[in-house]
N, C-alpha and C. Protein backbone atom coordinates (compact mmCIF):
# COMPACT_ATOMS: atom_id res chain seq x y z
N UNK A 1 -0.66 -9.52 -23.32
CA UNK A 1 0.70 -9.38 -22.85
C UNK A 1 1.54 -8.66 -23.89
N UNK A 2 1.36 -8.92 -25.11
CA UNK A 2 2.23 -8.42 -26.46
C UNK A 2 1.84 -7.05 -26.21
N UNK A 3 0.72 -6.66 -26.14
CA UNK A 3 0.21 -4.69 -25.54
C UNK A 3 1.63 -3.95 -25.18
N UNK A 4 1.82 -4.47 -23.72
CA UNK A 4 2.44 -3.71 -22.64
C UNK A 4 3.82 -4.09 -23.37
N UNK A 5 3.98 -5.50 -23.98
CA UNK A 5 5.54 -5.08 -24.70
C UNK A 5 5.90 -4.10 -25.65
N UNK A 6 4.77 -3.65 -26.35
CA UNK A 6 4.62 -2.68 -27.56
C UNK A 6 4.67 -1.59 -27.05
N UNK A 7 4.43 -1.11 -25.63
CA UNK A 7 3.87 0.01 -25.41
C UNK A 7 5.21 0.41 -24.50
N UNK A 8 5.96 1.35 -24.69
CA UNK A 8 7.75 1.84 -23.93
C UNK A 8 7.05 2.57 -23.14
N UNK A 9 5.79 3.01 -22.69
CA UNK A 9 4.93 3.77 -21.39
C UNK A 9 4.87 3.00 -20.21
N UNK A 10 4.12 1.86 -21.10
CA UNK A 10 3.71 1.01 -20.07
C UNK A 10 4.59 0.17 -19.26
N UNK A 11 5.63 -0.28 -20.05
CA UNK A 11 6.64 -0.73 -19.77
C UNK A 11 7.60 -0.27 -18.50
N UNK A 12 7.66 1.00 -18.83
CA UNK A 12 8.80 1.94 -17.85
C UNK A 12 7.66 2.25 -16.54
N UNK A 13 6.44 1.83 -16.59
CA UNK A 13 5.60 1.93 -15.49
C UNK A 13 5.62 0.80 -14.98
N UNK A 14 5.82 -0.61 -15.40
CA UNK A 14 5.68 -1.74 -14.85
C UNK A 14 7.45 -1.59 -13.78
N UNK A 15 8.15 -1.46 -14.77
CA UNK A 15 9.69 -1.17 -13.96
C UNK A 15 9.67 -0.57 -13.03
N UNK A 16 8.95 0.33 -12.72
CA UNK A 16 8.78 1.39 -11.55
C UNK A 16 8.16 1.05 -10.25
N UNK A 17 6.87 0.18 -10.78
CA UNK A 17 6.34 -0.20 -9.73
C UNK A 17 7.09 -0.94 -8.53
N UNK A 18 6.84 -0.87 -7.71
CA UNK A 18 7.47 -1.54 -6.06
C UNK A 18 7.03 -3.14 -6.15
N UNK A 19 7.50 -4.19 -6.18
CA UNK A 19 6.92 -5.76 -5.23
C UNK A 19 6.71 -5.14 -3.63
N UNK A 20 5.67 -5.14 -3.25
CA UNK A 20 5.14 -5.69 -2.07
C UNK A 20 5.00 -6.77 -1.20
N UNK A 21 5.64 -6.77 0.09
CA UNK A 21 6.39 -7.43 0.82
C UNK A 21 6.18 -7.50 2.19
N UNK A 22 4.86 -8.35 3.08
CA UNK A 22 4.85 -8.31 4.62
C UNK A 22 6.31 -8.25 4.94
N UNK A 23 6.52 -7.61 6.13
CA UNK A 23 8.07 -7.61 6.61
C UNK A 23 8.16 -8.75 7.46
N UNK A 24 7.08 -9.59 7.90
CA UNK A 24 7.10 -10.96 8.32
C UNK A 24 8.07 -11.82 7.24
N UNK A 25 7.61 -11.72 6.04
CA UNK A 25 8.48 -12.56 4.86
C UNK A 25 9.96 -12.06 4.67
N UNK A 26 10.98 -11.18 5.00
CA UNK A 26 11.40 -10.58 4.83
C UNK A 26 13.16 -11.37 5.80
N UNK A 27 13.90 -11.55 4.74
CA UNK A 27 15.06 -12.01 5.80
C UNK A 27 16.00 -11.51 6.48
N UNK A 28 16.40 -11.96 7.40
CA UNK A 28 17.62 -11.11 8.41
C UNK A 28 18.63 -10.79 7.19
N UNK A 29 19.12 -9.59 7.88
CA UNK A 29 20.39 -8.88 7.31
C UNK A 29 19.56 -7.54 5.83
N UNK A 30 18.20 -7.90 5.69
CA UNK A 30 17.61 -7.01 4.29
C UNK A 30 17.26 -5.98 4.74
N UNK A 31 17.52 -5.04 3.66
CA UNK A 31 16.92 -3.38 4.13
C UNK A 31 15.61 -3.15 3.23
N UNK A 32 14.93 -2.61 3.85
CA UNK A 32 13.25 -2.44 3.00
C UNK A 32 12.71 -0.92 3.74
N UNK A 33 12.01 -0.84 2.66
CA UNK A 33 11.46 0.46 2.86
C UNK A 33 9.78 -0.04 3.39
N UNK A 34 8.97 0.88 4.15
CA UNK A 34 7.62 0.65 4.72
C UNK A 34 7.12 1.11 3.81
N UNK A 35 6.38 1.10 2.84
CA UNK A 35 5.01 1.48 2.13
C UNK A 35 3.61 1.80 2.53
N UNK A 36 3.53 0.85 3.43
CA UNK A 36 2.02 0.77 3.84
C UNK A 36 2.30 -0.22 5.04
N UNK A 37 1.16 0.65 6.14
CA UNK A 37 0.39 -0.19 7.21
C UNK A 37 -1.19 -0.73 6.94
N UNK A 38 -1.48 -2.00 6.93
CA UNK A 38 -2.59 -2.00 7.27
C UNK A 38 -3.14 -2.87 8.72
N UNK A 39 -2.93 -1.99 9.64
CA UNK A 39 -3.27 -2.29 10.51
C UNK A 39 -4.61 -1.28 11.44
N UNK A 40 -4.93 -1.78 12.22
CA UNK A 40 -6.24 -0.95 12.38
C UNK A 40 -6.02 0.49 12.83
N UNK A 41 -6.25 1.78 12.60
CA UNK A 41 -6.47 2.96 12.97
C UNK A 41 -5.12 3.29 14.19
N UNK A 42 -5.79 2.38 15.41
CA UNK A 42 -5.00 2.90 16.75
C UNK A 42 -3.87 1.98 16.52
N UNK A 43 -3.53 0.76 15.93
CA UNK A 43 -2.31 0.04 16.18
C UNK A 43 -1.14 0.99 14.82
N UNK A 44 -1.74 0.92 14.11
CA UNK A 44 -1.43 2.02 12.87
C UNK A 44 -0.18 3.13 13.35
N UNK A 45 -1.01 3.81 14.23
CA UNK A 45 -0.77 5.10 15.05
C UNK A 45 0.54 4.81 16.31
N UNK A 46 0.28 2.94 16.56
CA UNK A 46 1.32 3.42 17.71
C UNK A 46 2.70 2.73 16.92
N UNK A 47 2.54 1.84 15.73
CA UNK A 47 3.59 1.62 14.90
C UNK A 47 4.12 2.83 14.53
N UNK A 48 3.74 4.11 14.03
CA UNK A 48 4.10 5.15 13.55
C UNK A 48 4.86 5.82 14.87
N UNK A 49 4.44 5.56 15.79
CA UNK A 49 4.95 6.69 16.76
C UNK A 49 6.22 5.79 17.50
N UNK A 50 6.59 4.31 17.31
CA UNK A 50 7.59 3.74 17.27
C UNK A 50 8.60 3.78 16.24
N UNK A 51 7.89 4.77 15.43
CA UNK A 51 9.22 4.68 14.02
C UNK A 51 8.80 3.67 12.94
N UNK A 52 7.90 2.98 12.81
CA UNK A 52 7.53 2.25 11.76
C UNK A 52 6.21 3.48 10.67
N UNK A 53 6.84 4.16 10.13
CA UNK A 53 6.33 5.19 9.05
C UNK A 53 6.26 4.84 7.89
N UNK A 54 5.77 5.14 7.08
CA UNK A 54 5.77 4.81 5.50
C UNK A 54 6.69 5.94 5.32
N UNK A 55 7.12 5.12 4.28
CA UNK A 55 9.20 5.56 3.87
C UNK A 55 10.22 5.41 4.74
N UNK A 56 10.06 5.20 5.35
CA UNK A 56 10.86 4.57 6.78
C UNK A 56 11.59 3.45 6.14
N UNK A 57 13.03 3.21 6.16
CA UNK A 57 13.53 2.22 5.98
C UNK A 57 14.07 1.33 7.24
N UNK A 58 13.87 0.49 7.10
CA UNK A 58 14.25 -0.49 8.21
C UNK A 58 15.03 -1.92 7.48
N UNK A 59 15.98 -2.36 8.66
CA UNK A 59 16.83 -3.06 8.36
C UNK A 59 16.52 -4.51 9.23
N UNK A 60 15.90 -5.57 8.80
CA UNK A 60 15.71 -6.64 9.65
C UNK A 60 16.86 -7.11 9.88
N UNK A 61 17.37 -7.26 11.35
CA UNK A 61 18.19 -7.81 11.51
C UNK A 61 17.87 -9.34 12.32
N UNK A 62 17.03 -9.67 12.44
CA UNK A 62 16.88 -11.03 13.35
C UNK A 62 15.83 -11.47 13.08
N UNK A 63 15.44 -13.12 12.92
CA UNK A 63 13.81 -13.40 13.08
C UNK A 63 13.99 -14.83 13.91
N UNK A 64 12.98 -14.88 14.65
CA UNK A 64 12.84 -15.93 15.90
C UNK A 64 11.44 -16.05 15.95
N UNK A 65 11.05 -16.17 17.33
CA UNK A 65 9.80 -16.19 17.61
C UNK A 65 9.51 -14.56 17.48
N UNK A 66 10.34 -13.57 17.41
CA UNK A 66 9.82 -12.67 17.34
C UNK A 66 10.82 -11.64 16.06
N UNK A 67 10.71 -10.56 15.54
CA UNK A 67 11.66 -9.94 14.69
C UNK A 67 12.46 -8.92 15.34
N UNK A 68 13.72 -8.84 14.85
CA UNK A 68 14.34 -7.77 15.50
C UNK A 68 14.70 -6.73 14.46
N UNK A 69 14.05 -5.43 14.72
CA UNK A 69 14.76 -4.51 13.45
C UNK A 69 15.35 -3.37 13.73
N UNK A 70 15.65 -2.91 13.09
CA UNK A 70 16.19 -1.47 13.16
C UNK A 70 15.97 -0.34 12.49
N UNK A 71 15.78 0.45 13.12
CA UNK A 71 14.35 1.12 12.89
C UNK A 71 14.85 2.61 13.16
N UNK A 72 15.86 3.67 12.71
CA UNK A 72 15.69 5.30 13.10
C UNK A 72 16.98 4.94 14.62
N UNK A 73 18.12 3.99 13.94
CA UNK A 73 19.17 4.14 14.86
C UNK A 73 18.73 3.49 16.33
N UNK A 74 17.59 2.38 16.16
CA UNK A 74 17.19 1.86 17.50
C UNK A 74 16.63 0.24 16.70
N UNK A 75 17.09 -0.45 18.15
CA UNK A 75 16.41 -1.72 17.74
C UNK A 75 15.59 -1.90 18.33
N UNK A 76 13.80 -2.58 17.46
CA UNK A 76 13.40 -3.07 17.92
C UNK A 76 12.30 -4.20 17.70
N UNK A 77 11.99 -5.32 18.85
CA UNK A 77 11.44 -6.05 18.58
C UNK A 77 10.12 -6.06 18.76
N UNK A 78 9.45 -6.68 17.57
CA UNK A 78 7.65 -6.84 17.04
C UNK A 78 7.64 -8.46 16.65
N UNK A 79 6.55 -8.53 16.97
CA UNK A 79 5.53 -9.74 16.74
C UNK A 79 5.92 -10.34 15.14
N UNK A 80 5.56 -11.82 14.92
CA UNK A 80 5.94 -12.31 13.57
C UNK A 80 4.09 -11.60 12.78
N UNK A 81 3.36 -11.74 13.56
CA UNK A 81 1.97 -11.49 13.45
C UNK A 81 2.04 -9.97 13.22
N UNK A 82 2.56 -8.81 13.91
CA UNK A 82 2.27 -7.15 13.71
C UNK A 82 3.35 -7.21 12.61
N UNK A 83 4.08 -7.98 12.16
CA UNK A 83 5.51 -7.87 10.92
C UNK A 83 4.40 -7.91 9.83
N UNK A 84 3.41 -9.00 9.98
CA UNK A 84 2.64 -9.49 8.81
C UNK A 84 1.76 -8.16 8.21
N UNK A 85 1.45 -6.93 8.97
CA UNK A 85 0.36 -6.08 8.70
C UNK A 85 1.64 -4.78 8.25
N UNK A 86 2.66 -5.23 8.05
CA UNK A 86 3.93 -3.86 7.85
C UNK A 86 4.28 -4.28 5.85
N UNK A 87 4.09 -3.60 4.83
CA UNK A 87 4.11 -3.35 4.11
C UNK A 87 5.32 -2.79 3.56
N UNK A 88 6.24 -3.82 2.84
CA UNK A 88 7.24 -2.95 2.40
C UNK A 88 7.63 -3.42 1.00
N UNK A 89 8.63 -2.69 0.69
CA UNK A 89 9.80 -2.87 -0.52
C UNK A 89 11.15 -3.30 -0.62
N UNK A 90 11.72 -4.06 -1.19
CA UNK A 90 13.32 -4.14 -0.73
C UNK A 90 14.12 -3.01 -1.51
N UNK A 91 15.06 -2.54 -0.80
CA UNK A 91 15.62 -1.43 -1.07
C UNK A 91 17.48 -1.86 -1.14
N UNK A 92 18.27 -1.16 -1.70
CA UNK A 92 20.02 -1.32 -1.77
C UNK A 92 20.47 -1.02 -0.23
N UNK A 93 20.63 -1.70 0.27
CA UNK A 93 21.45 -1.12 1.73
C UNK A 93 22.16 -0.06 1.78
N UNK A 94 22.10 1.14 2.62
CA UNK A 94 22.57 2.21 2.50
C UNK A 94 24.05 2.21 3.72
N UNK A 95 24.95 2.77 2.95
CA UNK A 95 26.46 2.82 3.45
C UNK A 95 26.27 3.81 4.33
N UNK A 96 26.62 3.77 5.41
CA UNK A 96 27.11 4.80 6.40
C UNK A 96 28.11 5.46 6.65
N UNK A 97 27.80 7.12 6.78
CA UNK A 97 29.13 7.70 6.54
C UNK A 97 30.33 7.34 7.72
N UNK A 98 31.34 7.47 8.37
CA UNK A 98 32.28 6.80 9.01
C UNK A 98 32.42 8.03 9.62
């Protein structure tokens, strides 16, 4: 551990790195960025073509039996289970211009 404190490389690489975050875990009202899907090939493909992309930020706004997000100026709702295979980051909420 004393290494990576010695080392101002390694350091500014640990800072950089992202926490990784199912968007299942993730609470109403947070904005997160997508990183990664791992979901299989074709479910992958139809998350992407709903707007769930890597770099895609999305804004959870609801969780119930199911999640509600917002997603590219649209809401919508996914499974607590397809939330679990969505990969993200938490990100600063972004202000909208008026």
């Amino acid at each position: 551990m004393s290494a990576s404190v010695n080392n101002s490389t390694s350091d500014s690489h640990l800072d950089a790195a992202p926490t990784l975050t199912p968007l299942s875990e993730v609470g109403p009202g947070v904005s997160v960025r997508i990183k990664q899907l791992s979901a299989s090939p074709e479910l992958s493909t139809r998350l992407r073509e709903m707007g769930f992309c890597e770099e895609q930020r999305v804004k959870l706004l609801s969780r119930n039996s199911n999640l509600i997000c917002q997603v590219c100026n649209a809401r919508l709702g996914i499974s607590s289970q397809l939330a679990g295979l969505i990969w993200v980051e938490h990100v600063k909420p972004q202000r909208l211009a008026a």
